[in-house]
C-alpha atoms as a PDB file:
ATOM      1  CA  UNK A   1      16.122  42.846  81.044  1.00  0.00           C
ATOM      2  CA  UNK A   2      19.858  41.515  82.011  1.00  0.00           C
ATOM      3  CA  UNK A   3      19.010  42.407  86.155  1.00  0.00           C
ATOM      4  CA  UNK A   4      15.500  40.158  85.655  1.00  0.00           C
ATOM      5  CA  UNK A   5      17.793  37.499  83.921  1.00  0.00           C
ATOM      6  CA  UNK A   6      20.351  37.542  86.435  1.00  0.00           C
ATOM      7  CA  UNK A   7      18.118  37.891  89.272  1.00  0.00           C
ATOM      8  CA  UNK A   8      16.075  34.272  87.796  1.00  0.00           C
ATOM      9  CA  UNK A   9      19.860  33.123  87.449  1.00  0.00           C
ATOM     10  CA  UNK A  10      20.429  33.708  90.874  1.00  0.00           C
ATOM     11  CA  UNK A  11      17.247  32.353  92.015  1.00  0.00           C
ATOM     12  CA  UNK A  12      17.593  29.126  90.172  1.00  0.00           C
ATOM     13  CA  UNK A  13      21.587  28.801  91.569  1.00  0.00           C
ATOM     14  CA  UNK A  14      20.239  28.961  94.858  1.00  0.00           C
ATOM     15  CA  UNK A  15      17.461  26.436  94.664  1.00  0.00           C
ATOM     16  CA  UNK A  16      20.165  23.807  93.041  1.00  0.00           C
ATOM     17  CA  UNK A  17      22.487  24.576  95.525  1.00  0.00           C
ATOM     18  CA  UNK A  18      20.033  23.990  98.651  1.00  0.00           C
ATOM     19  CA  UNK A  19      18.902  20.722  96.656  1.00  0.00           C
ATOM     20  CA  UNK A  20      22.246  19.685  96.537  1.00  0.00           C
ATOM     21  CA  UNK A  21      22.574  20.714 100.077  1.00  0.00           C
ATOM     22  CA  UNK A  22      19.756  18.259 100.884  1.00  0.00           C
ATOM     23  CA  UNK A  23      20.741  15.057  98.848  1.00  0.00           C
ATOM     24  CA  UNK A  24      24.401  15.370  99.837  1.00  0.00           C
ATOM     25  CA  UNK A  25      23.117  15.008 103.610  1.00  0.00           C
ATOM     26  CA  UNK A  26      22.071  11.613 102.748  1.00  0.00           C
ATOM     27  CA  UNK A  27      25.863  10.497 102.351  1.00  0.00           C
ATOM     28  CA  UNK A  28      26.042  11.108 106.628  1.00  0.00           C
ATOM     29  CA  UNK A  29      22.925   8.734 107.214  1.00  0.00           C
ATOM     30  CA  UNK A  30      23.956   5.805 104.726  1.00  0.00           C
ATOM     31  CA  UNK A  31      23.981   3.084 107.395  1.00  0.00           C
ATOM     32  CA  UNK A  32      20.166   4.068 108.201  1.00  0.00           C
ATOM     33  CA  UNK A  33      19.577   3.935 104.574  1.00  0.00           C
ATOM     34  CA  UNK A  34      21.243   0.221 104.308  1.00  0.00           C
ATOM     35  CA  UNK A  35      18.623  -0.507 107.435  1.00  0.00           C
ATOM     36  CA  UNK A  36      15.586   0.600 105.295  1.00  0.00           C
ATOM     37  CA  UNK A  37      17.266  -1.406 102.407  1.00  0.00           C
ATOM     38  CA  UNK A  38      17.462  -4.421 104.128  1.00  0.00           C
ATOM     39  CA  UNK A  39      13.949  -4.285 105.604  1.00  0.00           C
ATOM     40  CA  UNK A  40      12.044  -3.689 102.246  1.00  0.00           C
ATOM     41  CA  UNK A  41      14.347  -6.385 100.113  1.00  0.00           C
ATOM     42  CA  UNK A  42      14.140  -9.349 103.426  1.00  0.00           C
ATOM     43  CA  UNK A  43      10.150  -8.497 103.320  1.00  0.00           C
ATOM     44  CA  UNK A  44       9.758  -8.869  99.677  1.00  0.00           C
ATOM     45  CA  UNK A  45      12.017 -11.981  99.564  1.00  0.00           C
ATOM     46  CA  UNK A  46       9.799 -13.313 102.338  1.00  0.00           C
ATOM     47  CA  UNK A  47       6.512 -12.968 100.150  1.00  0.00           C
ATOM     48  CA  UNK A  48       5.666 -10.058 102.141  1.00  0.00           C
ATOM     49  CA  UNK A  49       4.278  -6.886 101.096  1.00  0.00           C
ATOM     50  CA  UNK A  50       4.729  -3.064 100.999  1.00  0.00           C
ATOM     51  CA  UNK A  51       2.633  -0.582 102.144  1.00  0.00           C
ATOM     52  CA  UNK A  52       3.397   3.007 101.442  1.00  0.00           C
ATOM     53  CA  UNK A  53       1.739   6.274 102.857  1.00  0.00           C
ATOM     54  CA  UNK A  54       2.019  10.387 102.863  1.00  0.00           C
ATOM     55  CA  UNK A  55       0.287  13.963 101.919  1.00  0.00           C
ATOM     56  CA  UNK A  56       0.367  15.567  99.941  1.00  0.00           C
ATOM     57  CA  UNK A  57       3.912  15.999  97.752  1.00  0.00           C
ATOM     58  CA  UNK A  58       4.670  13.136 100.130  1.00  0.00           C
ATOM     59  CA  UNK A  59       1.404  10.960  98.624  1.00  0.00           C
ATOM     60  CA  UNK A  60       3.442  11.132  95.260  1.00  0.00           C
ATOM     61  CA  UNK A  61       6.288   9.828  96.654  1.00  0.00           C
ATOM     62  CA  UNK A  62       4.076   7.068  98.449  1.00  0.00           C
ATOM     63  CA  UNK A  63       2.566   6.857  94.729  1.00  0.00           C
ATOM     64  CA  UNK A  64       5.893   6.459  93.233  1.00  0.00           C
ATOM     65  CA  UNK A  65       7.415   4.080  95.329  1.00  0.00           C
ATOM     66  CA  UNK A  66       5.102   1.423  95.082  1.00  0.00           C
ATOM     67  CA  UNK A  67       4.077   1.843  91.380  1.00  0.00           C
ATOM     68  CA  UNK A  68       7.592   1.025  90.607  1.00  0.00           C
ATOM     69  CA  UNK A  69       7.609  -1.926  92.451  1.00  0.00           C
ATOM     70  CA  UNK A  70       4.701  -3.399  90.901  1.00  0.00           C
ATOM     71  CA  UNK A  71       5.373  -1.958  87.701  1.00  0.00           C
ATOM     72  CA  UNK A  72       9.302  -1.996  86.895  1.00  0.00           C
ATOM     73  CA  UNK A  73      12.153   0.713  88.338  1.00  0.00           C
ATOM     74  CA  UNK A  74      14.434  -0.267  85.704  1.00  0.00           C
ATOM     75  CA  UNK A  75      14.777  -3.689  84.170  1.00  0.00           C
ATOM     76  CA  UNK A  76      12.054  -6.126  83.984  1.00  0.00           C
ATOM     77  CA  UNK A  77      11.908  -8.311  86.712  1.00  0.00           C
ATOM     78  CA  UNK A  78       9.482  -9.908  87.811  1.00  0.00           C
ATOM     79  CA  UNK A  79       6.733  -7.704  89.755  1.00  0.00           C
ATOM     80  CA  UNK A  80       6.916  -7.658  92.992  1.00  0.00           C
ATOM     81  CA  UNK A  81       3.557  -6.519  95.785  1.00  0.00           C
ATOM     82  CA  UNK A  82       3.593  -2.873  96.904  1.00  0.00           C
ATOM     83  CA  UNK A  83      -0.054  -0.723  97.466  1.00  0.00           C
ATOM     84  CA  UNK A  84      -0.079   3.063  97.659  1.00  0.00           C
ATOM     85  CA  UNK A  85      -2.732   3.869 100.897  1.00  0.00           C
ATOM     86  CA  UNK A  86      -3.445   7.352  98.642  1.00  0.00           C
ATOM     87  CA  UNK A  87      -4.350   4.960  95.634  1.00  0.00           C
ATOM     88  CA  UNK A  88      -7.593   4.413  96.187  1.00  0.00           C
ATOM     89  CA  UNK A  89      -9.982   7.578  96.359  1.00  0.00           C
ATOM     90  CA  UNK A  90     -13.040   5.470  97.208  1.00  0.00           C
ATOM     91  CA  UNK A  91     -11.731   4.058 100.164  1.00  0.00           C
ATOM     92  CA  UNK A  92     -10.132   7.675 101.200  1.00  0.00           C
ATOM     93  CA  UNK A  93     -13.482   9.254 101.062  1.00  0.00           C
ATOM     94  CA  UNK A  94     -15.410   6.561 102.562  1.00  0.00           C
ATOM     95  CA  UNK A  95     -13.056   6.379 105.352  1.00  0.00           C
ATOM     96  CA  UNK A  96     -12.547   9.765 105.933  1.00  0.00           C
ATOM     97  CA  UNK A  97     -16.429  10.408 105.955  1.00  0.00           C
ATOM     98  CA  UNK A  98     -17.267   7.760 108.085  1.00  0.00           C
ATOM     99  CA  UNK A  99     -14.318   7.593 109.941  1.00  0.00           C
ATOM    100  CA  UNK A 100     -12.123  10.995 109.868  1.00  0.00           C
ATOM    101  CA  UNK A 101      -9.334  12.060 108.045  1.00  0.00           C
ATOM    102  CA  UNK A 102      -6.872  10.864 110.976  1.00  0.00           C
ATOM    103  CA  UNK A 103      -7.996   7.430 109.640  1.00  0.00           C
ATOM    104  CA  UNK A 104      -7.789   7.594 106.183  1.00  0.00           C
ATOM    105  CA  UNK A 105      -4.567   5.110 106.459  1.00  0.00           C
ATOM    106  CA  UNK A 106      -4.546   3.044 110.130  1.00  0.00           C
ATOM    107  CA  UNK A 107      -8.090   1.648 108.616  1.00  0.00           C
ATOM    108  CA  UNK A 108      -6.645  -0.029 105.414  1.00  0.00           C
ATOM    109  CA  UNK A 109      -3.537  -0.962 107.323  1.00  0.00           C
ATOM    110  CA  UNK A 110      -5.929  -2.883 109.457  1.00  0.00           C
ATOM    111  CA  UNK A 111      -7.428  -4.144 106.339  1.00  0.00           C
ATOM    112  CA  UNK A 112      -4.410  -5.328 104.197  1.00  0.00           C
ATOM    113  CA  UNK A 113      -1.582  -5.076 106.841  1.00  0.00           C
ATOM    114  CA  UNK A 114       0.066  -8.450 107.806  1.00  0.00           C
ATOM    115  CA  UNK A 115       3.057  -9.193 110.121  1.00  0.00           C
ATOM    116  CA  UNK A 116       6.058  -9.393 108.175  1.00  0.00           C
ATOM    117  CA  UNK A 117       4.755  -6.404 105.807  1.00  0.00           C
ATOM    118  CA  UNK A 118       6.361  -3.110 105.524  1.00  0.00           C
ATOM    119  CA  UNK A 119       5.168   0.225 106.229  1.00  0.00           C
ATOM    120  CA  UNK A 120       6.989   3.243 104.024  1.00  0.00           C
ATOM    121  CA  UNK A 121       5.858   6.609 105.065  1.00  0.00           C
ATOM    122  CA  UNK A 122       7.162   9.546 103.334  1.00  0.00           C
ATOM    123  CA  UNK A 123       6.417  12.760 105.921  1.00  0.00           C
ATOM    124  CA  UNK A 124       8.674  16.278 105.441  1.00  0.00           C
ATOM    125  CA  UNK A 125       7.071  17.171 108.548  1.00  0.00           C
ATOM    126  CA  UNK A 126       6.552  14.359 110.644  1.00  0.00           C
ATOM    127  CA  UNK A 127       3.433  15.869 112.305  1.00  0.00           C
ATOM    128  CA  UNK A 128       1.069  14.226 110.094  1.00  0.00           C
ATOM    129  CA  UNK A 129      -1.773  12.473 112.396  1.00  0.00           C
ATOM    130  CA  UNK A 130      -2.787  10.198 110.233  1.00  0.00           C
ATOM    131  CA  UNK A 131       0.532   8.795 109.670  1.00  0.00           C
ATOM    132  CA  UNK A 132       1.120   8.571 113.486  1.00  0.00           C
ATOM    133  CA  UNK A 133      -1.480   6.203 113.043  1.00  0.00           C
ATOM    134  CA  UNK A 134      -0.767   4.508 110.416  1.00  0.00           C
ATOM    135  CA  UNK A 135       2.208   3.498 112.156  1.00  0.00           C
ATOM    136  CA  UNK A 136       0.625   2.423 115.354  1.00  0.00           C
ATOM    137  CA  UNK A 137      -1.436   0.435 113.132  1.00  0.00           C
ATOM    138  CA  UNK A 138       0.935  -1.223 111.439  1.00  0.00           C
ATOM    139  CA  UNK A 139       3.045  -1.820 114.907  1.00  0.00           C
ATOM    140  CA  UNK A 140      -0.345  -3.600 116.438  1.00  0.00           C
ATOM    141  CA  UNK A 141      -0.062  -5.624 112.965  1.00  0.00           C
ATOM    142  CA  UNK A 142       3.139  -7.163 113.348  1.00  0.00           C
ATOM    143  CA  UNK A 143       4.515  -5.047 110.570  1.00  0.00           C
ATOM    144  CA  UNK A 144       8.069  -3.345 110.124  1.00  0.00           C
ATOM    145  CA  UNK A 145       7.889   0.349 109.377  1.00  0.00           C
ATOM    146  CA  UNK A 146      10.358   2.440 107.313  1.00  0.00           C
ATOM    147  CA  UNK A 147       9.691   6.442 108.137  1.00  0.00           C
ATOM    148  CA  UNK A 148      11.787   9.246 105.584  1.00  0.00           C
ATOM    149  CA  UNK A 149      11.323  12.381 107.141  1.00  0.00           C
ATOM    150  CA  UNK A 150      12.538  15.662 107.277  1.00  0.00           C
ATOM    151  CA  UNK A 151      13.171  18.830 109.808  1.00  0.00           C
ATOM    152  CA  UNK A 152      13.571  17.151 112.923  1.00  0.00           C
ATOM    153  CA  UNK A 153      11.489  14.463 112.331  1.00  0.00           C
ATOM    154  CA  UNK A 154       8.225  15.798 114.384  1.00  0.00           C
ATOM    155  CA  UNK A 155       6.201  13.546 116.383  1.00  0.00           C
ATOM    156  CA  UNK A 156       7.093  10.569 114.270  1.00  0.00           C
ATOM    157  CA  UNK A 157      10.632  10.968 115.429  1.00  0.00           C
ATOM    158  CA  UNK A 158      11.678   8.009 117.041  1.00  0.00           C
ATOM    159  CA  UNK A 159       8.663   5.855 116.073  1.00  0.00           C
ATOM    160  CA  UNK A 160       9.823   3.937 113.268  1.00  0.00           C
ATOM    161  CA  UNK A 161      12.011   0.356 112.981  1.00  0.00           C
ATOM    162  CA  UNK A 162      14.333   2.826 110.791  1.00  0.00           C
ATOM    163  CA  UNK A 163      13.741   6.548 110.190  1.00  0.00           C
ATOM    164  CA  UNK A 164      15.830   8.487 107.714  1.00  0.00           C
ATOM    165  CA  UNK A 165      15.521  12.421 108.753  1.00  0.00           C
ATOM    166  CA  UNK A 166      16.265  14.712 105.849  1.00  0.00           C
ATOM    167  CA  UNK A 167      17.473  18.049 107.943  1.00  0.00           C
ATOM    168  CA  UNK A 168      16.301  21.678 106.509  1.00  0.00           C
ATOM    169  CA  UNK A 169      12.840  23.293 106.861  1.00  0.00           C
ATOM    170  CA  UNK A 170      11.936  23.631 102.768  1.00  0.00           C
ATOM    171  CA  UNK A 171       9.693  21.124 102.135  1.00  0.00           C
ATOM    172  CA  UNK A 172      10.196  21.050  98.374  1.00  0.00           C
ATOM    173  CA  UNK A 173      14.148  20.193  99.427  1.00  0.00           C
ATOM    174  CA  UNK A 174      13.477  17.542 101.504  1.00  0.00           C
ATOM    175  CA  UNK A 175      10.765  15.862  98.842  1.00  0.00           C
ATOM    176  CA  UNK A 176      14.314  16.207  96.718  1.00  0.00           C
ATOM    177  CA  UNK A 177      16.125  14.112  99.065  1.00  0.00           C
ATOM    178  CA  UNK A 178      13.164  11.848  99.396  1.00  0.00           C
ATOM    179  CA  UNK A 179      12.665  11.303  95.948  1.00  0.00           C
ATOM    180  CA  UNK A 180      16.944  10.032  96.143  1.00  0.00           C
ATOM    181  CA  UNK A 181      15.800   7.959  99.044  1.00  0.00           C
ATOM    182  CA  UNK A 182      12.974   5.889  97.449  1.00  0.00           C
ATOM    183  CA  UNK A 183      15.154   5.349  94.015  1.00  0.00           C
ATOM    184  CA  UNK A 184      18.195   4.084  96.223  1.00  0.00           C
ATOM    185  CA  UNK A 185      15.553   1.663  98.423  1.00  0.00           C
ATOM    186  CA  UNK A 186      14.591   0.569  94.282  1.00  0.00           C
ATOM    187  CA  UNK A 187      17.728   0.240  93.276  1.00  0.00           C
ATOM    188  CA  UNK A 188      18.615  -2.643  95.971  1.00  0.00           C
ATOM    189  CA  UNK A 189      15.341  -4.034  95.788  1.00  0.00           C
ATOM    190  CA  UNK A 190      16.209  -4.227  91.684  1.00  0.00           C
ATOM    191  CA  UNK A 191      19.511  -5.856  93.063  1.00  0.00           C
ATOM    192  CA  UNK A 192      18.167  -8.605  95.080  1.00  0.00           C
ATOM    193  CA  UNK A 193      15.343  -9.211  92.476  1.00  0.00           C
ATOM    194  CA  UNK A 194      17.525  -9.281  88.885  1.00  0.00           C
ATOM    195  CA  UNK A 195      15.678  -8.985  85.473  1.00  0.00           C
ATOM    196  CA  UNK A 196      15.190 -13.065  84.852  1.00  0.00           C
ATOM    197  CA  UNK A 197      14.353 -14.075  87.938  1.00  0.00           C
END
């Protein structure tokens, strides 16, 4: 019983270490970070939008992101206009019957997208091909684009107004760091947008 205890001890130790790993890697790409800051805060100011995308794990993050824009990260300000593209599962399935998977996002970006919105997409793999698409969409839409990625970044590498690459090759560590990401994007937007105003 102790060696199964000590070998879940172990187990656990190592996970928190890696995750800690992971978020402390953010500290050597903080002036990227300040970039995606200051896109998403000068959009909203503007009376733009945000538009947020991913799969999976990374369509929770997209969830997350905008729902506590709309909704409140931590004091009540007033709401401010952010849409999940994994939100709506009518529009998903209607797109990606009629249209393809590959489109499920690029065809509501052409939809809702305007110049001056932003474009969050949350990828640990940056191989996605809908999301390549999504950002050409929004590009052809006058839009900025924000990409947090991990590994090396994939095929999206490069792509983005400002990319934040979380290094490492386990997904569920770089979803960590992404999670960190989003909250400290929330946390200036919170800043520029103070409960009162």
């Amino acid at each position: 019983m102790a060696k199964d205890e000590m070998t879940v001890s172990t187990r656990i130790s190592t996970s928190l270490d890696a995750s800690i790993e992971a978020i402390e890697s953010l500290r050597a790409r903080s002036a990227a970070i300040e970039s995606a800051c200051e896109v998403v805060v000068d959009a909203l100011q503007a009376g733009n939008k945000i538009l947020t995308a991913g799969n999976g794990g990374s369509a929770a993050e997209s969830l997350h992101m905008a729902e506590e824009c709309v909704g409140r990260f931590r004091g009540n300000r007033r709401s401010l206009p952010a849409v999940s593209l994994v939100a709506d599962c009518t529009a998903l399935t209607c797109i990606g019957n009629d249209f393809g998977f590959d489109s499920i996002f690029s065809r509501q970006i052409e939809g809702l997208g305007q110049p001056g919105d932003v474009l969050i997409l949350f990828s640990s793999s940056g191989r996605a091909v809908n999301l390549t698409l999504a950002l050409e969409a929004a590009k052809a839409r006058g839009m900025k684009t924000v990409a947090l990625l991990g590994r090396d970044g994939g095929s999206l590498a490069g792509c983005a107004d400002v990319e934040i690459v979380v290094p490492g090759a386990a997904t569920e560590r770089i979803q960590e760091a992404h999670q960190v990401l989003l909250h400290l994007i929330l946390n200036e937007v919170e800043h520029a947008f103070p409960v009162g105003e």
